[in-house]
N, C-alpha and C. Protein backbone atom coordinates (compact mmCIF):
# COMPACT_ATOMS: atom_id res chain seq x y z
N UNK A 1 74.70 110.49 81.77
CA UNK A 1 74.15 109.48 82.64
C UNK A 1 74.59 108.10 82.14
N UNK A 2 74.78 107.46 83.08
CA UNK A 2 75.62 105.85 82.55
C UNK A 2 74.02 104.87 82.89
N UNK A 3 73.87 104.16 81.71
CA UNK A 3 72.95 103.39 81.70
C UNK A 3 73.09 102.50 82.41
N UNK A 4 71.78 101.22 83.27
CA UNK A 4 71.88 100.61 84.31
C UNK A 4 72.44 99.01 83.33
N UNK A 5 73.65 98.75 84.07
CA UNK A 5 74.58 97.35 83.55
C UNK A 5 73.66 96.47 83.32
N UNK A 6 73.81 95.76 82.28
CA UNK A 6 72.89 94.53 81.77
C UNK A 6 73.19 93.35 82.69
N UNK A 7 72.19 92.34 82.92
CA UNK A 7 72.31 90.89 83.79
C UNK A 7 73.19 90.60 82.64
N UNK A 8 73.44 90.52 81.44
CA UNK A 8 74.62 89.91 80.65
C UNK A 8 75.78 89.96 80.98
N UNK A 9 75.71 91.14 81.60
CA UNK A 9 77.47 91.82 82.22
C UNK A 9 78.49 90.72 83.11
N UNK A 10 79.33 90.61 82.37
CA UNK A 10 80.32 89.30 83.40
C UNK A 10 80.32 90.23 84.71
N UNK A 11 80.82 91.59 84.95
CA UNK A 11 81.18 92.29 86.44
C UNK A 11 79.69 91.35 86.85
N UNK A 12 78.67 91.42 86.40
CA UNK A 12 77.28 91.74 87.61
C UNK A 12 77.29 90.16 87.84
N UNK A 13 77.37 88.97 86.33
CA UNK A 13 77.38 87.71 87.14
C UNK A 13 77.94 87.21 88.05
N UNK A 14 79.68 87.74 88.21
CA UNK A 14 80.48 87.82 88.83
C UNK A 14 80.44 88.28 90.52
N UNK A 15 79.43 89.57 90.55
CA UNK A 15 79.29 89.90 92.18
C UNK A 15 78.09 89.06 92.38
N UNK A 16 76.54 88.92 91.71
CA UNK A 16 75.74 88.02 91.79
C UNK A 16 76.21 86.59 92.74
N UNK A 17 77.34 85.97 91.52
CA UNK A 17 77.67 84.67 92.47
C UNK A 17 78.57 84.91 93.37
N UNK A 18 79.31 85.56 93.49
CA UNK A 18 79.93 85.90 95.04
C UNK A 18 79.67 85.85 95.58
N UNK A 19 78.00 86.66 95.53
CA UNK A 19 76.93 87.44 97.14
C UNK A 19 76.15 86.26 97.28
N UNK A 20 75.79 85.65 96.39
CA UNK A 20 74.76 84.35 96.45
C UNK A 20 75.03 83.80 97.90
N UNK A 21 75.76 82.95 98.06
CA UNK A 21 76.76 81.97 98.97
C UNK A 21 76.62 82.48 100.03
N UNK A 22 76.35 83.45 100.41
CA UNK A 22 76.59 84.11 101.35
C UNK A 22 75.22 84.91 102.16
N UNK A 23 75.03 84.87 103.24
CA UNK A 23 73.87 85.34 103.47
C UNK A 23 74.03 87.47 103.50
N UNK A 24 74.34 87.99 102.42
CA UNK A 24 74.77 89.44 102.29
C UNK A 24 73.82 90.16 102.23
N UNK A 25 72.67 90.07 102.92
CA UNK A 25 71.67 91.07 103.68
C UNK A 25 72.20 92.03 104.79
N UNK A 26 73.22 90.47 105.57
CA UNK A 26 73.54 91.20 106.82
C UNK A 26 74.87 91.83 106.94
N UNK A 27 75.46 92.03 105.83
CA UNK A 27 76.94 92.36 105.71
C UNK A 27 76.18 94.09 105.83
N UNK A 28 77.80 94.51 106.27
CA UNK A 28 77.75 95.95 106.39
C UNK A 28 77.88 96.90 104.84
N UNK A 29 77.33 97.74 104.89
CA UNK A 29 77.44 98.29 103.41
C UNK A 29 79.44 98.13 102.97
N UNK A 30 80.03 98.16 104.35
CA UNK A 30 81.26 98.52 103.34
C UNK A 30 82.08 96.62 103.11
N UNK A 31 81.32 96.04 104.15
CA UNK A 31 81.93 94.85 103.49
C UNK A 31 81.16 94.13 102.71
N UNK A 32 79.88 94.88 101.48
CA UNK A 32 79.20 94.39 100.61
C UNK A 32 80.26 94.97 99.43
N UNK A 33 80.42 96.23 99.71
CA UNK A 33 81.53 96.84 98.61
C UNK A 33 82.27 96.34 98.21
N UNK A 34 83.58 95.61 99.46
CA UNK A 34 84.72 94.85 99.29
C UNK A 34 84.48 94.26 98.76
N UNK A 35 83.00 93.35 99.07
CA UNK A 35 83.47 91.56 98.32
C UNK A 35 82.62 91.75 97.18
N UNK A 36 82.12 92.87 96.81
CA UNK A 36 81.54 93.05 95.34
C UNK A 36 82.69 93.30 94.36
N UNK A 37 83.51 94.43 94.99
CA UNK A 37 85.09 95.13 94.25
C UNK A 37 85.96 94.11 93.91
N UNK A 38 85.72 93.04 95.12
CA UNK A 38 86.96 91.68 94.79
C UNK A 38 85.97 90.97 93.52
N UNK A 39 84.89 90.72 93.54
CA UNK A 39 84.37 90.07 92.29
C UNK A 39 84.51 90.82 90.90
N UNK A 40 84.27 91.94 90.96
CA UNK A 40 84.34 92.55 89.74
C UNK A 40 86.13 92.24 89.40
N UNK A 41 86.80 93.00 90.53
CA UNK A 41 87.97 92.53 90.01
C UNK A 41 88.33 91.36 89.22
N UNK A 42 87.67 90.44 89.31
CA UNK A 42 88.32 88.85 89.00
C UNK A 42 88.89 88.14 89.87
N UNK A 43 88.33 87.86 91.35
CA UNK A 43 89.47 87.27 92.23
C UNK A 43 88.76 86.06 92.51
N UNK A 44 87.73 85.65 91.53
CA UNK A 44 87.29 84.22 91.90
C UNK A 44 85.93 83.86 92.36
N UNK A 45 85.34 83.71 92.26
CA UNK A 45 83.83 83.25 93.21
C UNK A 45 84.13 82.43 94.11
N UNK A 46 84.86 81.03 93.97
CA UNK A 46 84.99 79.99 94.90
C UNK A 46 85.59 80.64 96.21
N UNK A 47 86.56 81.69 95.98
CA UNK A 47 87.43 82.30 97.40
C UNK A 47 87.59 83.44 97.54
N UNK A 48 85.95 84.14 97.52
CA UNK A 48 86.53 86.07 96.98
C UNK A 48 87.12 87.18 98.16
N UNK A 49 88.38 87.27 98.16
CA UNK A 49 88.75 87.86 99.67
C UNK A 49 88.58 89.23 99.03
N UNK A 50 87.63 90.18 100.21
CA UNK A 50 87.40 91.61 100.02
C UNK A 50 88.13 92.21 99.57
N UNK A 51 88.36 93.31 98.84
CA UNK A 51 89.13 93.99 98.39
C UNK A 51 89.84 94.91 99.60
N UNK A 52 91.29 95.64 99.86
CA UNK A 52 91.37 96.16 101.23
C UNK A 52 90.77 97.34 101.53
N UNK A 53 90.35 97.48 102.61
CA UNK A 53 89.87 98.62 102.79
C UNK A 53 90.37 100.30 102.89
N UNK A 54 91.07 100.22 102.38
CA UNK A 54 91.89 101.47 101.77
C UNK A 54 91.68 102.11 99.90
N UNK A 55 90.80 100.48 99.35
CA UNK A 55 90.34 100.62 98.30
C UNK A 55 89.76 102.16 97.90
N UNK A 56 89.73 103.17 97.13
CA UNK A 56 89.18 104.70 96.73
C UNK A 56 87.55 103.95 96.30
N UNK A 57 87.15 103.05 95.79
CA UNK A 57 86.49 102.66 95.33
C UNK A 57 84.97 102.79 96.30
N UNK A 58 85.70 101.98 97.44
CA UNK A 58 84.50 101.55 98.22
C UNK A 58 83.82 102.55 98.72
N UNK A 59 84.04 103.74 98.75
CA UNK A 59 82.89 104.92 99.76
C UNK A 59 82.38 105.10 98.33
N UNK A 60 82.46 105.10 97.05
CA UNK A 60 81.29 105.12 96.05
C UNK A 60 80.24 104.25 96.20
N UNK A 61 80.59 103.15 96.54
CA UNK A 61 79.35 102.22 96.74
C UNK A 61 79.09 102.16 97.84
N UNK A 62 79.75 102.38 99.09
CA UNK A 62 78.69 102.65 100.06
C UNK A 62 77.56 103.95 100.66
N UNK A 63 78.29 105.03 99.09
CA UNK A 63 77.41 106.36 99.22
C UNK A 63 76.45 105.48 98.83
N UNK A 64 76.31 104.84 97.38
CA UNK A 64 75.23 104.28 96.50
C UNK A 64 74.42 103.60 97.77
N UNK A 65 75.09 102.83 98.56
CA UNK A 65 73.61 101.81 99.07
C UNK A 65 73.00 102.93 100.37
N UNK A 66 74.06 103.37 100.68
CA UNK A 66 73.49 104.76 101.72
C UNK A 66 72.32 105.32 101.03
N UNK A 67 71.90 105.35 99.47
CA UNK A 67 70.77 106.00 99.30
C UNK A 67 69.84 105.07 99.00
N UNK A 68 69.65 103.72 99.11
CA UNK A 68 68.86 102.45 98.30
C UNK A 68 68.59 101.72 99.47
N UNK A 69 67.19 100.83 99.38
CA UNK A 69 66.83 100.04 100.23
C UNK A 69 67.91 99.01 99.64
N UNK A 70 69.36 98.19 99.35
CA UNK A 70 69.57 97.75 99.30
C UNK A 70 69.06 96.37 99.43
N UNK A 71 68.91 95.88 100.68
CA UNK A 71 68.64 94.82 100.82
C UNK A 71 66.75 93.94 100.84
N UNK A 72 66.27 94.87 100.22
CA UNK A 72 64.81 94.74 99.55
C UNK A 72 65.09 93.89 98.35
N UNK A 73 66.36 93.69 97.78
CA UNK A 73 67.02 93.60 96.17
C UNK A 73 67.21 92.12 96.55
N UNK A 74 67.18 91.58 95.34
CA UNK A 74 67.72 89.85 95.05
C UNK A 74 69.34 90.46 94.76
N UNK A 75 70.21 89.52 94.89
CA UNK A 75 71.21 89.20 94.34
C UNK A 75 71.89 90.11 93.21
N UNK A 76 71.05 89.69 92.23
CA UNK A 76 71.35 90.40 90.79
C UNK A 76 70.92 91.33 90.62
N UNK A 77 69.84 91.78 91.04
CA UNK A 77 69.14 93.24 91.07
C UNK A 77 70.26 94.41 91.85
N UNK A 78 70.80 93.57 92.76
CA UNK A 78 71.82 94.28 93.72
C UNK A 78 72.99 94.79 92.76
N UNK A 79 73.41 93.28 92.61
CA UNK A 79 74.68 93.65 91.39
C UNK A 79 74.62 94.54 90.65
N UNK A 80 73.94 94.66 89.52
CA UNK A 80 73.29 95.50 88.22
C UNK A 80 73.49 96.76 89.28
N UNK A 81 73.33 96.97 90.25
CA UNK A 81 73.33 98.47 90.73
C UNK A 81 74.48 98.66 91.18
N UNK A 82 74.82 97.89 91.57
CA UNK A 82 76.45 97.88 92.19
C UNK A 82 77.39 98.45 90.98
N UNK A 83 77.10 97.40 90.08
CA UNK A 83 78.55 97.81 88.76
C UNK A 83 77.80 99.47 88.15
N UNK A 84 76.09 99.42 88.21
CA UNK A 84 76.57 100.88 87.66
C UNK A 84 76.77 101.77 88.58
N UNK A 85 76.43 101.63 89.94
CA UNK A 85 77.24 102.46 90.37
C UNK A 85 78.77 102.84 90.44
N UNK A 86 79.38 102.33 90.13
CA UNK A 86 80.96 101.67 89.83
C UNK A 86 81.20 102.52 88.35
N UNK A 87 80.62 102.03 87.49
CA UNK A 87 80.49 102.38 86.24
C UNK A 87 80.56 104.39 86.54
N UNK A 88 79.66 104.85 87.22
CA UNK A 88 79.14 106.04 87.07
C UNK A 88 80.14 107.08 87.73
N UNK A 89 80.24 106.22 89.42
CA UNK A 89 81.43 106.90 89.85
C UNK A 89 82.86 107.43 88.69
N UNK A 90 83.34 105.90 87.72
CA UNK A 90 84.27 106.37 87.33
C UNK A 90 84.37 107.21 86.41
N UNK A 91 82.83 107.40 85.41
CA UNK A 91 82.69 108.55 84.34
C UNK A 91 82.68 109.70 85.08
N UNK A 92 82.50 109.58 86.35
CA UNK A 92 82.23 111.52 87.13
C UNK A 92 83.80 111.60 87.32
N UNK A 93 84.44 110.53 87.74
CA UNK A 93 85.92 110.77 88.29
C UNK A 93 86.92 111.66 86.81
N UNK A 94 86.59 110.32 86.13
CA UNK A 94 86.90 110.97 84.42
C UNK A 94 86.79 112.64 84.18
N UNK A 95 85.38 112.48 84.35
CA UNK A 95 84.89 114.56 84.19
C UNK A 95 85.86 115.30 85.04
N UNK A 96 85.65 114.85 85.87
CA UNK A 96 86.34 115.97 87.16
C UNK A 96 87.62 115.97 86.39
N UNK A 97 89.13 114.86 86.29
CA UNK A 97 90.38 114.98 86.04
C UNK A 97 90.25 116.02 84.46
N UNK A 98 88.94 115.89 83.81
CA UNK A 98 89.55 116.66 82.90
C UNK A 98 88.83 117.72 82.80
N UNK A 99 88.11 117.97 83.45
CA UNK A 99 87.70 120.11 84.01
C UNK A 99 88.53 120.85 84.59
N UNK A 100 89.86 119.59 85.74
CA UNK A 100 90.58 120.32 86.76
C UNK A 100 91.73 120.51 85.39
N UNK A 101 92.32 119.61 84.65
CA UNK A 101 93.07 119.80 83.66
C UNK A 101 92.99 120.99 82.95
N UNK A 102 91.46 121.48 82.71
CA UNK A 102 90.90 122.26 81.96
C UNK A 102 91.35 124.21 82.62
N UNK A 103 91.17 123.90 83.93
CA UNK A 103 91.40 125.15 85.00
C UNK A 103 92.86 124.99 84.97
N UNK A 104 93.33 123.79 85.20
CA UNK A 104 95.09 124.13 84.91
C UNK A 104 95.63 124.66 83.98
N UNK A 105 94.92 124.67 83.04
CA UNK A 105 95.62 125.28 81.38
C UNK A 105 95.00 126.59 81.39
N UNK A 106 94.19 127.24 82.17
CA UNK A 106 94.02 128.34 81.90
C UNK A 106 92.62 128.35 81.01
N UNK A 107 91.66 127.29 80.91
CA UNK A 107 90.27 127.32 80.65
C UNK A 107 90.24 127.15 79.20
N UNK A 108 91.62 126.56 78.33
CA UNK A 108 91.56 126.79 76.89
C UNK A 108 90.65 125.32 76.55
């Protein structure tokens, strides 16, 4: 289990002030993803253009808010869930490449 990202976390200050600016209650789960994915990325707060939507990334976080009152959440409360969901997706992605590795070799 991946522990929930600290408010210390540059990713979470990073989508925090992105989403701030913005009234992102009413964004759609998948263009909360984008412009969370473009923040974590590093693409700026002052000009964060969504990440594209072809991103592998984004149906992880829009499974995540598919199960969360999302928008009950402040800002940062949002974030912090955002990166671990991000975070968690990629430790399961991790497992999986190396179980299927594991069945490719013959289970050694």
């Amino acid at each position: 289990m991946v522990p929930l990202a600290s408010s210390d976390d540059a990713r979470v200050r990073a989508v925090s002030e992105a989403l701030s600016p913005y009234a992102w209650r009413r964004f759609t789960p998948e263009m909360l993803s984008r412009r969370a994915l473009a923040a974590i990325d590093g693409r700026g707060v002052a000009d964060v253009v969504p990440v594209a939507r072809h991103d592998e990334r984004i149906g992880a976080l829009v499974a995540f808010l598919a199960g969360c009152r999302w928008r009950s959440l402040t800002a940062g409360a949002l974030s912090r869930r955002l990166v671990t969901a991000l975070d968690t997706w990629r430790h399961e992605s991790h497992w999986f490449e190396i179980e299927l590795r594991w069945l490719l070799d013959g289970g050694d």
